[in-house]
C-alpha atoms as a PDB file:
ATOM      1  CA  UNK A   1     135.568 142.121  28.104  1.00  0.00           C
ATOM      2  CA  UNK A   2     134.219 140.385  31.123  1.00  0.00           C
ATOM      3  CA  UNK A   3     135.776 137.666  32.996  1.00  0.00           C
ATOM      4  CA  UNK A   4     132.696 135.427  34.161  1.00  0.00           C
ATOM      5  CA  UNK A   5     131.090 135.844  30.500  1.00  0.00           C
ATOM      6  CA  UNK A   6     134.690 134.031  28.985  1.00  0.00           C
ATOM      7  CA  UNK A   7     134.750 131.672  31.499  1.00  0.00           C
ATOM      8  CA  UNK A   8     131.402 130.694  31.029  1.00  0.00           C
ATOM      9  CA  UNK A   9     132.566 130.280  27.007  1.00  0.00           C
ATOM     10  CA  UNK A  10     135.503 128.339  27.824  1.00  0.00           C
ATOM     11  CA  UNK A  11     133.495 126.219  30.026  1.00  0.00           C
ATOM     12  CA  UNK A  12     131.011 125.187  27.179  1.00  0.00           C
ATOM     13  CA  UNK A  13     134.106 125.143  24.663  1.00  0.00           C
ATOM     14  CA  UNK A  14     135.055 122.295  26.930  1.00  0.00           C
ATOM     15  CA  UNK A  15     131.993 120.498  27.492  1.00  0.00           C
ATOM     16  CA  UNK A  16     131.282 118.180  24.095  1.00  0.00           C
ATOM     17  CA  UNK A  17     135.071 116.935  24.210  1.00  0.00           C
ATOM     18  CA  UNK A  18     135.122 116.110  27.891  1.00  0.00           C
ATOM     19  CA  UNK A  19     131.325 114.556  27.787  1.00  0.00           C
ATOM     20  CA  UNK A  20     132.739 112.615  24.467  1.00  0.00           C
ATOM     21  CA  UNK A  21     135.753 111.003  26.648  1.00  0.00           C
ATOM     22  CA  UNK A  22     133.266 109.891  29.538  1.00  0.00           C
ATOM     23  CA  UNK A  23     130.789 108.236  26.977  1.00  0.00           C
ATOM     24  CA  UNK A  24     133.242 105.783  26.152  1.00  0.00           C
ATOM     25  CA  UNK A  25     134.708 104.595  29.538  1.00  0.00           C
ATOM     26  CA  UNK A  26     134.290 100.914  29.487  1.00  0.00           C
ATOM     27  CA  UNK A  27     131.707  99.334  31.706  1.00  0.00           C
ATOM     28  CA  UNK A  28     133.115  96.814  34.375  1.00  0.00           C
ATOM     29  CA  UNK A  29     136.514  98.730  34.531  1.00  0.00           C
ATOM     30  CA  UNK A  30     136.532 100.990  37.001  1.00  0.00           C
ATOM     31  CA  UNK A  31     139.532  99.023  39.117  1.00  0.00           C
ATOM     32  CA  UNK A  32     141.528  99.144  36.137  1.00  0.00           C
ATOM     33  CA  UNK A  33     144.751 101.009  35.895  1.00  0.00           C
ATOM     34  CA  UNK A  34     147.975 101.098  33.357  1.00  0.00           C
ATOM     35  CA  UNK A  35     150.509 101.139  35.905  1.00  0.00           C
ATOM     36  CA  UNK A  36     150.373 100.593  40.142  1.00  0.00           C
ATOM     37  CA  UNK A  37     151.194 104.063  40.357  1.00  0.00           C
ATOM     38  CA  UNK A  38     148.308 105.359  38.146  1.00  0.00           C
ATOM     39  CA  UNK A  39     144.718 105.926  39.491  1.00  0.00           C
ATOM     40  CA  UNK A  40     141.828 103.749  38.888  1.00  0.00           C
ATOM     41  CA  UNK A  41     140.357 103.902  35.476  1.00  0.00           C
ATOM     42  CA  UNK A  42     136.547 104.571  37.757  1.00  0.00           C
ATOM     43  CA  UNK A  43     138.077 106.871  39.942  1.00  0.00           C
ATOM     44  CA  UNK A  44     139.800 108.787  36.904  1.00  0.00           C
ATOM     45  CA  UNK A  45     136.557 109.299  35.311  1.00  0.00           C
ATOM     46  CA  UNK A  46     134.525 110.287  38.506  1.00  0.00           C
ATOM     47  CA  UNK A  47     137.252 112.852  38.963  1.00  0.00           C
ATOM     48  CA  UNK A  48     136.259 114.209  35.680  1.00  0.00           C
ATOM     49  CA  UNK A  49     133.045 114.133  35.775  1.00  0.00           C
ATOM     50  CA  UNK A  50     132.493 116.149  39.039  1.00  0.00           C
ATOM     51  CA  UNK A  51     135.547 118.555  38.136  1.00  0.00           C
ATOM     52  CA  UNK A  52     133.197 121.064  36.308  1.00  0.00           C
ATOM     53  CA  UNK A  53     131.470 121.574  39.822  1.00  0.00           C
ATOM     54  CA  UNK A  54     134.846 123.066  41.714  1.00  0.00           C
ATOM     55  CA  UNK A  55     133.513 125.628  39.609  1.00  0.00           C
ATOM     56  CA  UNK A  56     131.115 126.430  41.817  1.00  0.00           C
ATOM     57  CA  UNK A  57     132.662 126.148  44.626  1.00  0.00           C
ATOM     58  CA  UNK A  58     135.787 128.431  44.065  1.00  0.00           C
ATOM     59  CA  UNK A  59     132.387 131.133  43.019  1.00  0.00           C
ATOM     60  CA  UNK A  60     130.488 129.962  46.321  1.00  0.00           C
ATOM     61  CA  UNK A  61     133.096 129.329  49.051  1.00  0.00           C
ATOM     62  CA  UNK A  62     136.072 131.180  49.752  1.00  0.00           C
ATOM     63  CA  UNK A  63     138.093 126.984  50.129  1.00  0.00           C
ATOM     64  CA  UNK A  64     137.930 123.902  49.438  1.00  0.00           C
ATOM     65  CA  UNK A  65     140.123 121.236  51.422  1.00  0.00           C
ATOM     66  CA  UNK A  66     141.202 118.135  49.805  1.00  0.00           C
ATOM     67  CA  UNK A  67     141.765 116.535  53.366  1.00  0.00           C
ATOM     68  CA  UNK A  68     138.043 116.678  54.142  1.00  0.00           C
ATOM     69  CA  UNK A  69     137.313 113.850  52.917  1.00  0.00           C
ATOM     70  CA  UNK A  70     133.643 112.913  52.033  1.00  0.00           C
ATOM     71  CA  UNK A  71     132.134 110.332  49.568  1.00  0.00           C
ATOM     72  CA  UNK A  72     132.722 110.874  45.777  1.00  0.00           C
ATOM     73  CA  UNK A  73     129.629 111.196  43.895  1.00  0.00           C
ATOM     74  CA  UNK A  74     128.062 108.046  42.825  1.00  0.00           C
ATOM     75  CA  UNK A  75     125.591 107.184  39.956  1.00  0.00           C
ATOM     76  CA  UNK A  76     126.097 107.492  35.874  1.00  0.00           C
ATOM     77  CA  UNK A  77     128.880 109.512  34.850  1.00  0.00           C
ATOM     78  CA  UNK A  78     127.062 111.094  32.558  1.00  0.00           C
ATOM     79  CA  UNK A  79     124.513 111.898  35.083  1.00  0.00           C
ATOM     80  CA  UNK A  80     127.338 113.163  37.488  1.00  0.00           C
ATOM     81  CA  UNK A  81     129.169 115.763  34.229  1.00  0.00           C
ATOM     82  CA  UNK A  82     125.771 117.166  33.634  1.00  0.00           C
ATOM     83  CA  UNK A  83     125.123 118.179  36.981  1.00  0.00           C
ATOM     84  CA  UNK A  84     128.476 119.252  37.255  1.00  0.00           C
ATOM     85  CA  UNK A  85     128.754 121.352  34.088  1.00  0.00           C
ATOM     86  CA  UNK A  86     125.145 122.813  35.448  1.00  0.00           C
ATOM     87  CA  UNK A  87     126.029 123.810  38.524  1.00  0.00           C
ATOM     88  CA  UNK A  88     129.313 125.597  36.967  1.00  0.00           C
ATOM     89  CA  UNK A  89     126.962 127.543  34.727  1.00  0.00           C
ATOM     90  CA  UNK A  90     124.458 128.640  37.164  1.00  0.00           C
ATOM     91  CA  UNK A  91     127.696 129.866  39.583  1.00  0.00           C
ATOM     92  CA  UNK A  92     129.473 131.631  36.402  1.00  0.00           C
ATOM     93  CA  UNK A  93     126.047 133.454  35.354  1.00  0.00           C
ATOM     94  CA  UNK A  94     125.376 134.634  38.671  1.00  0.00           C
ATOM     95  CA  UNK A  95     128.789 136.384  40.005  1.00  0.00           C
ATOM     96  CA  UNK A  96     131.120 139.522  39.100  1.00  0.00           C
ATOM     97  CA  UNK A  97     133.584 140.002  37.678  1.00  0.00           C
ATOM     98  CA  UNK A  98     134.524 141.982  41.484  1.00  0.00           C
ATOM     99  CA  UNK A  99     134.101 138.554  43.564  1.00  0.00           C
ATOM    100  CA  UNK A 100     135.920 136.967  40.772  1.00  0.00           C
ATOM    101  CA  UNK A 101     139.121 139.135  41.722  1.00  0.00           C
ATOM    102  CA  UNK A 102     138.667 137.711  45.001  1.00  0.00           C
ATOM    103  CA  UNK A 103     141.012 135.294  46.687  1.00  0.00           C
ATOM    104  CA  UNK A 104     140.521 131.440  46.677  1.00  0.00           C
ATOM    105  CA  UNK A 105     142.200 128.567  48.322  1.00  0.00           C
ATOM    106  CA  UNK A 106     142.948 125.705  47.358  1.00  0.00           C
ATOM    107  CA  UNK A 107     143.625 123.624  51.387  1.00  0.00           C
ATOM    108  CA  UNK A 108     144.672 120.099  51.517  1.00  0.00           C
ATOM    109  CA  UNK A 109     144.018 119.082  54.966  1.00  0.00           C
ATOM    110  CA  UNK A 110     144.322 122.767  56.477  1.00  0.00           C
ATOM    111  CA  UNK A 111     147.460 123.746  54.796  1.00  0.00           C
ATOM    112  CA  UNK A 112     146.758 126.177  51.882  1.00  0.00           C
ATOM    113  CA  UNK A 113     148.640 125.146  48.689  1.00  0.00           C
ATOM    114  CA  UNK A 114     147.335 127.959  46.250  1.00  0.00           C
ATOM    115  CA  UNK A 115     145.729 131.047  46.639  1.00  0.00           C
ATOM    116  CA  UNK A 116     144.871 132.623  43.775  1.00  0.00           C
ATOM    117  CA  UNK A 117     142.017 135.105  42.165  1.00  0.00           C
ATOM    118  CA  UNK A 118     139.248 133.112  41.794  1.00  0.00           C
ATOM    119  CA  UNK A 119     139.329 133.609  37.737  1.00  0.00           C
ATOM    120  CA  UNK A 120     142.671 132.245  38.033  1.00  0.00           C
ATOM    121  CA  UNK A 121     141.767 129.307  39.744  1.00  0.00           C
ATOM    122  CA  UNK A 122     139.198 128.584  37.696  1.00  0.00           C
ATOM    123  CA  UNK A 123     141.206 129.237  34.372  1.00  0.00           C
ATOM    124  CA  UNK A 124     143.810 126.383  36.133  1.00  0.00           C
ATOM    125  CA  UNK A 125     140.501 123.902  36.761  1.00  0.00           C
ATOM    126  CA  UNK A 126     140.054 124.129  32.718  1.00  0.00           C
ATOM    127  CA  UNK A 127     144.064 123.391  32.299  1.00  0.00           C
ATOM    128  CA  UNK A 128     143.201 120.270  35.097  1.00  0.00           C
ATOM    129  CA  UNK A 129     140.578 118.985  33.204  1.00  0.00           C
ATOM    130  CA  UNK A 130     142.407 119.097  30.165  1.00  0.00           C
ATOM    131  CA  UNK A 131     145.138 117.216  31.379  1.00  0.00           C
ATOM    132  CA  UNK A 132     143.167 114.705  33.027  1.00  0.00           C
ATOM    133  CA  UNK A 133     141.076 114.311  29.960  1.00  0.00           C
ATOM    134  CA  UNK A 134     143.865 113.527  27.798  1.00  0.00           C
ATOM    135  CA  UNK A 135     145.248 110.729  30.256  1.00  0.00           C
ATOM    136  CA  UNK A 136     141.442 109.383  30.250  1.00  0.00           C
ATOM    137  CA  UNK A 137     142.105 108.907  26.419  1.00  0.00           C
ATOM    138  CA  UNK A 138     145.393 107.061  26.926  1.00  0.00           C
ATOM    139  CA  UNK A 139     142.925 104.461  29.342  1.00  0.00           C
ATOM    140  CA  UNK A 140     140.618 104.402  26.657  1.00  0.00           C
ATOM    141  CA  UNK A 141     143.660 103.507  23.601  1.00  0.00           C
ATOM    142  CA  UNK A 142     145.027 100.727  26.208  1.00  0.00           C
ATOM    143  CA  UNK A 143     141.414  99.436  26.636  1.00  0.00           C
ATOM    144  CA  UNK A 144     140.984  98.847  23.167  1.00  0.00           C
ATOM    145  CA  UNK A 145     137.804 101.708  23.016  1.00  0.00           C
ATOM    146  CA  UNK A 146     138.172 104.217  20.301  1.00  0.00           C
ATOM    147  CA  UNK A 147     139.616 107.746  21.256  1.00  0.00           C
ATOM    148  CA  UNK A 148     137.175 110.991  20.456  1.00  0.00           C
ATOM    149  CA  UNK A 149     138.376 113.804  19.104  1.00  0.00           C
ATOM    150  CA  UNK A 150     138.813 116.361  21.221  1.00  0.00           C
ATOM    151  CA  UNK A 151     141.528 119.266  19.830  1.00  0.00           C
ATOM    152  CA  UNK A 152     141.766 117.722  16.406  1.00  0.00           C
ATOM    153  CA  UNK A 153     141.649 114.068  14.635  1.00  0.00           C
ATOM    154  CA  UNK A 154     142.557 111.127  16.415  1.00  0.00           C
ATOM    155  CA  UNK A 155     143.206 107.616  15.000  1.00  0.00           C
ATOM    156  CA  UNK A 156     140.024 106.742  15.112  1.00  0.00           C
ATOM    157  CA  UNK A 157     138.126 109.853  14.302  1.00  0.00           C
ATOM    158  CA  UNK A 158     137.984 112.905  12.319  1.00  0.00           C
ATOM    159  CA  UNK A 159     137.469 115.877  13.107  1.00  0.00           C
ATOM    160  CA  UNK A 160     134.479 114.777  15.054  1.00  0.00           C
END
């Protein structure tokens, strides 16, 4: 079987789950956070919104550096997934399964911390947004907004 065509099946495995979580993050919010140490309820959910387009760039460029800096995307988070989730299709659909055996890196000002295959990277981005996904759903219990289903029932829904 060949590795871009599963990615591109996990990616849209992923998608309704992850856009679910984001419909529901509470407007006015977005300096909210359960704990000092934990990130910003806004900056949580930008980071998952936009993480469908490192996609792209681990098909695109041969780095990406943490360190860079540069603004986060701004505008509707919905708006910001689907161009996300749109650019990681068109990236998936158009490379090989060859440049996907390629080395990426993953830099954090300079300093590589992982170098990997690019499938492997990307298989780890899906294992990222999982995990961030499932802390987004412990904002949304302590704010009071009902969780989605995402793997199976929740509290407040079915089987969705």
């Amino acid at each position: 079987m060949k590795i871009a065509p599963m990615l591109l099946a996990q990616l849209e495995r992923e998608v309704p789950a992850t856009r679910k979580a984001i419909e529901r993050v509470p407007a006015g919010k977005n300096e909210w956070k359960p704990h000092p140490k934990s990130m910003a309820l806004g900056y949580l959910s930008v980071l998952i919104a936009m993480m469908p387009s490192w996609i792209e760039k681990m098909v695109e460029r041969e780095y990406l550096d943490l360190g860079a800096g540069g603004a986060p995307p701004t505008g509707n988070l919905l708006e910001i997934f689907d161009r996300s989730v749109d650019a990681a299709r068109r990236a998936l659909s158009a490379t090989s399964d060859e440049h996907l055996m390629k080395p990426w890196q993953l830099r954090v000002g300079g300093k590589v911390v992982d170098e990997k295959p690019r499938y492997a990277m990307i298989a780890d981005t899906f294992c990222h947004l999982a995990h961030h996904r499932g802390q987004l759903t412990v904002y949304l219990r302590l704010n009071d907004v009902a969780v989605p289903s995402i793997y199976g029932p929740t509290a407040d829904e079915g089987w969705g």
